[in-house]
C-alpha atoms as a PDB file:
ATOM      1  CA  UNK A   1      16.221 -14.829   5.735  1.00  0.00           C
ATOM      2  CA  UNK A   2      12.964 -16.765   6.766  1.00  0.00           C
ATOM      3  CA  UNK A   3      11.198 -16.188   3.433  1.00  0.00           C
ATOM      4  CA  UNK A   4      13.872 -17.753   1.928  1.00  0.00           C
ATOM      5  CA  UNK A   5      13.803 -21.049   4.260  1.00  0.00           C
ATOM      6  CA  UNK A   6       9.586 -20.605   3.821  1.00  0.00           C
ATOM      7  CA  UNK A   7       7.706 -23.636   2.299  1.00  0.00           C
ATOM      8  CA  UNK A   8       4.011 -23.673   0.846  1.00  0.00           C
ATOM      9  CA  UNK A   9       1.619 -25.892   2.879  1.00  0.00           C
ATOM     10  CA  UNK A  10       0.119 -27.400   0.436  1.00  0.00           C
ATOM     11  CA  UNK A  11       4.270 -28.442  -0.392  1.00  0.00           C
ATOM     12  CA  UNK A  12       4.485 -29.962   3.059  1.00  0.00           C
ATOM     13  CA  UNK A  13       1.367 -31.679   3.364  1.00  0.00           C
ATOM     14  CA  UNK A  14       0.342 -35.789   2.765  1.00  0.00           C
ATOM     15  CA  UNK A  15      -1.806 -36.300  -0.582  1.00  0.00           C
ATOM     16  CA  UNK A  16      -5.349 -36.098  -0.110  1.00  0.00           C
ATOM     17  CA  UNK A  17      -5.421 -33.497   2.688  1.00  0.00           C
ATOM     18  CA  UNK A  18      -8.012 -31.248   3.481  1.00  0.00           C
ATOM     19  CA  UNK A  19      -6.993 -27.401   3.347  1.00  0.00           C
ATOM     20  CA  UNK A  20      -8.847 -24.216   3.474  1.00  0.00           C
ATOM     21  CA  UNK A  21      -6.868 -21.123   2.274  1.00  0.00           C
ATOM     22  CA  UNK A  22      -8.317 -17.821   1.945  1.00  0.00           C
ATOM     23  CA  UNK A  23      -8.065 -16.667  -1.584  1.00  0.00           C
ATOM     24  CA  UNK A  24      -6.927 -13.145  -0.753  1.00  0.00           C
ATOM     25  CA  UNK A  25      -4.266 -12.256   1.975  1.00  0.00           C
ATOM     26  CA  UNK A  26      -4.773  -9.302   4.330  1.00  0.00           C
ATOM     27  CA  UNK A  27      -1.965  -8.133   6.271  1.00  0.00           C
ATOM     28  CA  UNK A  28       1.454  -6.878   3.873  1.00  0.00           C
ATOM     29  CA  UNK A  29       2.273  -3.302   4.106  1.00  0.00           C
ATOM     30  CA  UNK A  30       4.412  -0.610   2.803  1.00  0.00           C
ATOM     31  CA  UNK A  31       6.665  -2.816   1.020  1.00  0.00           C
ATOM     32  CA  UNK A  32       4.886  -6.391   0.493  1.00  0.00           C
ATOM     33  CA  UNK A  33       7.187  -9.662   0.543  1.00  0.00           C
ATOM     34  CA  UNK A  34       5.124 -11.697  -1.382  1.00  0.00           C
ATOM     35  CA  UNK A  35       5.730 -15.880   0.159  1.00  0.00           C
ATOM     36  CA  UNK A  36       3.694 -17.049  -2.139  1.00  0.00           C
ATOM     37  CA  UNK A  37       1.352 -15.966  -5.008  1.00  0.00           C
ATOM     38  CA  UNK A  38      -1.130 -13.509  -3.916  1.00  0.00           C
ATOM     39  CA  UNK A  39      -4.452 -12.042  -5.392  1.00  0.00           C
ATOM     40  CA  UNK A  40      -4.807  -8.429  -4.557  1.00  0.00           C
ATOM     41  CA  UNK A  41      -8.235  -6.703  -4.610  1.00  0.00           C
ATOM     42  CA  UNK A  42      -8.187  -3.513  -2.350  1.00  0.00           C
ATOM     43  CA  UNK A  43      -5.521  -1.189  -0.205  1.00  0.00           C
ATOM     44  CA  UNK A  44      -6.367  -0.533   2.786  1.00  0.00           C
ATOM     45  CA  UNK A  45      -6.129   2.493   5.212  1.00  0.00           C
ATOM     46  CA  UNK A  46      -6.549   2.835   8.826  1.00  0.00           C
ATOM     47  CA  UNK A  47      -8.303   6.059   8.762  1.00  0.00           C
ATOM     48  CA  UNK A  48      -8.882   7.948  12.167  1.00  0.00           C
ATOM     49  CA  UNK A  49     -11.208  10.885  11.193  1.00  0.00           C
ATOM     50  CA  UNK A  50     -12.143  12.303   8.271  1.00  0.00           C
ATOM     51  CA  UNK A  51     -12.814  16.069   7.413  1.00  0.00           C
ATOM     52  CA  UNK A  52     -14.311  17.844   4.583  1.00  0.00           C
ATOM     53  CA  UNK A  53     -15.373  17.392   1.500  1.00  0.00           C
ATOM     54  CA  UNK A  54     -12.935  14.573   0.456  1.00  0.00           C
ATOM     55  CA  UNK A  55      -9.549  14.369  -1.902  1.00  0.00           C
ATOM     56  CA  UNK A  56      -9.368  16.463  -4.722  1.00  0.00           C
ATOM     57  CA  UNK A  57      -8.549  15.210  -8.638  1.00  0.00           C
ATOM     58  CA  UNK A  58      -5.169  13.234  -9.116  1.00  0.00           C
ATOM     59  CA  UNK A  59      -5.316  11.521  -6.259  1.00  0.00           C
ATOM     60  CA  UNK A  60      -4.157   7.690  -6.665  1.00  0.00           C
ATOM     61  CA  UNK A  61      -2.893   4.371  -5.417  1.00  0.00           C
ATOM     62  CA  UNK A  62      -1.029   1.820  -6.823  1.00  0.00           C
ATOM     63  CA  UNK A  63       1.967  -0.877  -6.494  1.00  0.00           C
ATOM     64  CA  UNK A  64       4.966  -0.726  -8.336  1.00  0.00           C
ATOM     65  CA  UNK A  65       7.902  -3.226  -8.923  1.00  0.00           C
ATOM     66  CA  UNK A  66      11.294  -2.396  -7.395  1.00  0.00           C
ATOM     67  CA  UNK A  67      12.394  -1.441 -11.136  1.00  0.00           C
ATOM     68  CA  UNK A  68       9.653   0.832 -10.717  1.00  0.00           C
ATOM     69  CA  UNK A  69       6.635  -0.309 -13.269  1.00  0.00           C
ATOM     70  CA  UNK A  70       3.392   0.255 -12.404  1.00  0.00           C
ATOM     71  CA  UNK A  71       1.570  -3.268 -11.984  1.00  0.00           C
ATOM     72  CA  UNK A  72      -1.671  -2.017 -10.934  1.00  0.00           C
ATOM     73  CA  UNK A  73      -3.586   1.143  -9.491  1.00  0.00           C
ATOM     74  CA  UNK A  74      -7.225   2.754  -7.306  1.00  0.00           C
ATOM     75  CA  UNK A  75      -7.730   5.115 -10.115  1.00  0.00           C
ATOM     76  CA  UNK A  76      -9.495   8.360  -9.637  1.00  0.00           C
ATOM     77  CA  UNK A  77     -10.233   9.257  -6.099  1.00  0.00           C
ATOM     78  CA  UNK A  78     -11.832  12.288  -6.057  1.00  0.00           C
ATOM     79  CA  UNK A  79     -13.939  13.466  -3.362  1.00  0.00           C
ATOM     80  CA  UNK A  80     -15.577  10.418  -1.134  1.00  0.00           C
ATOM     81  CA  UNK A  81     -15.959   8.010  -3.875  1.00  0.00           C
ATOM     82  CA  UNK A  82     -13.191   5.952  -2.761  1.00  0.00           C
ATOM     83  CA  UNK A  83     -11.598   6.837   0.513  1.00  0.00           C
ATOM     84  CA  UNK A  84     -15.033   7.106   2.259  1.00  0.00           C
ATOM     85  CA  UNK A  85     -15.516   9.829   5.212  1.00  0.00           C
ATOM     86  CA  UNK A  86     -14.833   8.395   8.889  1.00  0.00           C
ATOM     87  CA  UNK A  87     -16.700  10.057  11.518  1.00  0.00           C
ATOM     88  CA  UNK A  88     -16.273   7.581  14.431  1.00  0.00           C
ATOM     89  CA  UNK A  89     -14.673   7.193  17.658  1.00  0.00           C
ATOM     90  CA  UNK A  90     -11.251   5.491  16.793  1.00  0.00           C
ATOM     91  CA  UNK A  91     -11.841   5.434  12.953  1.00  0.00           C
ATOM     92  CA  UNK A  92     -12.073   2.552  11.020  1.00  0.00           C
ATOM     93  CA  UNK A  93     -10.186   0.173   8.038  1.00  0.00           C
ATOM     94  CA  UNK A  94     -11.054   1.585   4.564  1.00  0.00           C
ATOM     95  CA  UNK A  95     -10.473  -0.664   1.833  1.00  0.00           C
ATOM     96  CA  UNK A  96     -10.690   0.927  -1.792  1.00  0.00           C
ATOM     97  CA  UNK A  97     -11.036  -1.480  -4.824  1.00  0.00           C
ATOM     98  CA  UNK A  98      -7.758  -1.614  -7.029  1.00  0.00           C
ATOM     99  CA  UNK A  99      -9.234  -1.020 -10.740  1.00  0.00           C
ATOM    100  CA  UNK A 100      -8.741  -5.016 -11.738  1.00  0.00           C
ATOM    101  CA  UNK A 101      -7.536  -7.904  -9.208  1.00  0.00           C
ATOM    102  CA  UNK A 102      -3.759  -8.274  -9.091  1.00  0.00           C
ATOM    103  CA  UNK A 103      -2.124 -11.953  -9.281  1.00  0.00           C
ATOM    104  CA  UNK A 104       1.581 -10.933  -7.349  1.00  0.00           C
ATOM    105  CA  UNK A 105       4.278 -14.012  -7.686  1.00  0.00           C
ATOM    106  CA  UNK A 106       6.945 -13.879  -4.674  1.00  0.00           C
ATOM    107  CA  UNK A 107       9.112 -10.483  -4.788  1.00  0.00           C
ATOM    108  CA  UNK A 108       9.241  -7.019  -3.104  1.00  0.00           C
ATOM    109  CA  UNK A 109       6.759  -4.217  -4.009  1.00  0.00           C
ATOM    110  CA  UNK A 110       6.264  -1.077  -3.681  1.00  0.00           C
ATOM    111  CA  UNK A 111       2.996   0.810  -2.096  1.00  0.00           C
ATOM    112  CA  UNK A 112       2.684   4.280  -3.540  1.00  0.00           C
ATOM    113  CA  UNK A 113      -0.532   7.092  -3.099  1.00  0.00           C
ATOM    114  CA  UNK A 114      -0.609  10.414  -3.946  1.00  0.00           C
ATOM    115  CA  UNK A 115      -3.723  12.239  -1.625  1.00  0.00           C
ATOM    116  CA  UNK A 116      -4.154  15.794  -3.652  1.00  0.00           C
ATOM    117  CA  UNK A 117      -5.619  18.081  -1.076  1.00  0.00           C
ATOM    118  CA  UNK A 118      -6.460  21.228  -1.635  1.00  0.00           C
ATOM    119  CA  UNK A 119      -7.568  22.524   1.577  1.00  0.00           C
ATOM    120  CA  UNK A 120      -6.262  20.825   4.983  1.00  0.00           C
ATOM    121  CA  UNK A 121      -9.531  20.662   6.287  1.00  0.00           C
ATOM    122  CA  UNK A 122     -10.169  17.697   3.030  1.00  0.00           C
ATOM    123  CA  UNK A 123      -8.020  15.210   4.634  1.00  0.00           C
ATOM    124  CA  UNK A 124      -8.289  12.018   5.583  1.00  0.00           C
ATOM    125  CA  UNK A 125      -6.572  11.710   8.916  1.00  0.00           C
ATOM    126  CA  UNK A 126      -4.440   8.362   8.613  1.00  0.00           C
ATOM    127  CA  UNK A 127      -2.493   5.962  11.237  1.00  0.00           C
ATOM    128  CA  UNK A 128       1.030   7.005  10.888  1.00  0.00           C
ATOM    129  CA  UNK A 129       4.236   6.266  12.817  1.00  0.00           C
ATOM    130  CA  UNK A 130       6.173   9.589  12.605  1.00  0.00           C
ATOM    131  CA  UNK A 131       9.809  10.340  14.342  1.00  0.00           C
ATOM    132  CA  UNK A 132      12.258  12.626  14.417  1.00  0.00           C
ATOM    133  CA  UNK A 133      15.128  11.186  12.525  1.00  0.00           C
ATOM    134  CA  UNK A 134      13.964   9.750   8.848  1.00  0.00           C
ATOM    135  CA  UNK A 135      13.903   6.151   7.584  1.00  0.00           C
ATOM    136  CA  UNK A 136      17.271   4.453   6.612  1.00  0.00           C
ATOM    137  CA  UNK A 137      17.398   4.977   3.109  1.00  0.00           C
ATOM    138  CA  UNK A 138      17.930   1.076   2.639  1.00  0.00           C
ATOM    139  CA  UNK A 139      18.044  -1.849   5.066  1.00  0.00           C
ATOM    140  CA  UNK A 140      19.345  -4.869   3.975  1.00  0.00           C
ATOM    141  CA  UNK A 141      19.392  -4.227   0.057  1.00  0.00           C
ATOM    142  CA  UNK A 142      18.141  -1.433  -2.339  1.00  0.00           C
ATOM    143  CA  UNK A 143      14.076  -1.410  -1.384  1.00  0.00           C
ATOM    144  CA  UNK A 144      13.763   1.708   0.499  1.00  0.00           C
ATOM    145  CA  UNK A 145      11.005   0.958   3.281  1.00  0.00           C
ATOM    146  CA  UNK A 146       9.526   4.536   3.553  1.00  0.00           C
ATOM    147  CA  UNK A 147       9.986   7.930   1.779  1.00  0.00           C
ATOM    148  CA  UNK A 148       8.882  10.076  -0.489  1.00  0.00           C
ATOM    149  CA  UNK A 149       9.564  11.086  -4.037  1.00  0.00           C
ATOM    150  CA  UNK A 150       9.089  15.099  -3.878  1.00  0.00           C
ATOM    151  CA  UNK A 151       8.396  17.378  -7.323  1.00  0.00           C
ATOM    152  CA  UNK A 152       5.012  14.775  -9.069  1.00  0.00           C
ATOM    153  CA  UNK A 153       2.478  16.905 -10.775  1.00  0.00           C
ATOM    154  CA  UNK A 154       0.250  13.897 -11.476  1.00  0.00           C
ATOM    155  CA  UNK A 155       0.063   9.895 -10.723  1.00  0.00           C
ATOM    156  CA  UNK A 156       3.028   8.603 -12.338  1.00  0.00           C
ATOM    157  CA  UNK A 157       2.858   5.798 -14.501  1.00  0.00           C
ATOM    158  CA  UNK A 158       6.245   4.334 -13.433  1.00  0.00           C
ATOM    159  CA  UNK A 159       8.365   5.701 -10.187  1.00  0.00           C
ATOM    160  CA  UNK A 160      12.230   5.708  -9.866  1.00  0.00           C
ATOM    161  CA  UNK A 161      13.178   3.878  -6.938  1.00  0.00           C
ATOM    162  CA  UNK A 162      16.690   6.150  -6.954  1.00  0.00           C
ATOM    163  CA  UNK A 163      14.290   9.572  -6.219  1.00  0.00           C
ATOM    164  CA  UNK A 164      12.572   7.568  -2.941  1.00  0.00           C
ATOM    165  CA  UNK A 165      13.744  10.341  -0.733  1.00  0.00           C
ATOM    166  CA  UNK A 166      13.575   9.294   3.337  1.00  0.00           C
ATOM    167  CA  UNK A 167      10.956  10.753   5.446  1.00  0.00           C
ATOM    168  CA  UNK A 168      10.454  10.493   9.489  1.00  0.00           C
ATOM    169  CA  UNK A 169       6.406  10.115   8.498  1.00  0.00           C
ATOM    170  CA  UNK A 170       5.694   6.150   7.680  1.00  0.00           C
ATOM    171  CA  UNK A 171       1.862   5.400   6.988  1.00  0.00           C
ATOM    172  CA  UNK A 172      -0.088   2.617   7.643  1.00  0.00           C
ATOM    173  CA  UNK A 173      -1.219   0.693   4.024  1.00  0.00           C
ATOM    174  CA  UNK A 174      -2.180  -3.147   3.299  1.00  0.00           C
ATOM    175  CA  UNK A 175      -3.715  -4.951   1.009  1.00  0.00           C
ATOM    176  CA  UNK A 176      -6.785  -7.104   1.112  1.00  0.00           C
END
């Protein structure tokens, strides 16, 4: 795999060279492979339109190991607070703050958000790639890419990978 044969720059490089490197990385998705460590501040959201009056109460974010521990979260995001309203042409990025900064070593990580909505006309319309078939359950190990894990009442405070069910609908996240 090419993370595997991946080196740090700063590894590579002669003593006393000049870097800059941005403190926070910006493009890793659904499920992040971490090359190096990471500070996480914010997920982020490509959000076409907006409608409404915003999510209702128990709706979260987080990431979550591949055991399935919860390593960090949003936190409440009812109404606009968070996931502001998008009334543009073409929408926008919306980053919302994680509650504390994340420091991620090298590994695989789940994304998970729950959006509670109790009307459809509430919901943030998102960037999704959506199919007929669902995901593979697995690629090439256990981390299940996309899915779903049907029957929460609330924001879990751990997931189990093994209930990931697969789902044709894969959204757009990142982190910043």
């Amino acid at each position: 795999m090419l993370v595997d044969d991946t080196e740090l720059l700063l590894d590579v490089l002669p003593a006393g060279s000049m870097t800059v490197v941005p403190e926070r990385v910006r493009t890793r998705a659904a499920d992040l492979v971490a090359t190096s460590q990471e500070f996480l501040q914010a997920f982020v959201w490509h959000v076409l339109g907006y409608e409404g009056t915003g999510l209702d109460a128990g709706s979260n974010a987080g990431i979550f190991t591949t055991a399935g521990a919860k390593l960090g979260e949003v936190g409440d995001m009812t109404d606009t607070s968070k996931m502001i309203d998008v009334h543009n042409s073409g929408g926008q990025t919306v980053a919302v703050n994680l509650s504390t900064t994340l420091t991620l070593n090298p590994g695989i990580y789940y994304v998970a958000f729950r959006f509670v909505i109790g009307a459809a006309s509430n919901a943030p319309i998102m960037m999704c790639a959506d199919s007929s078939n669902a995901a593979p359950v697995t690629t090439l190990n256990s981390v299940k890419p996309f899915g779903v894990i049907s029957g929460l009442s609330s924001w879990p405070g751990s997931i189990t990978p093994s209930a990931i069910e697969t789902d044709p609908i894969k959204y757009w996240a990142a982190f910043a």
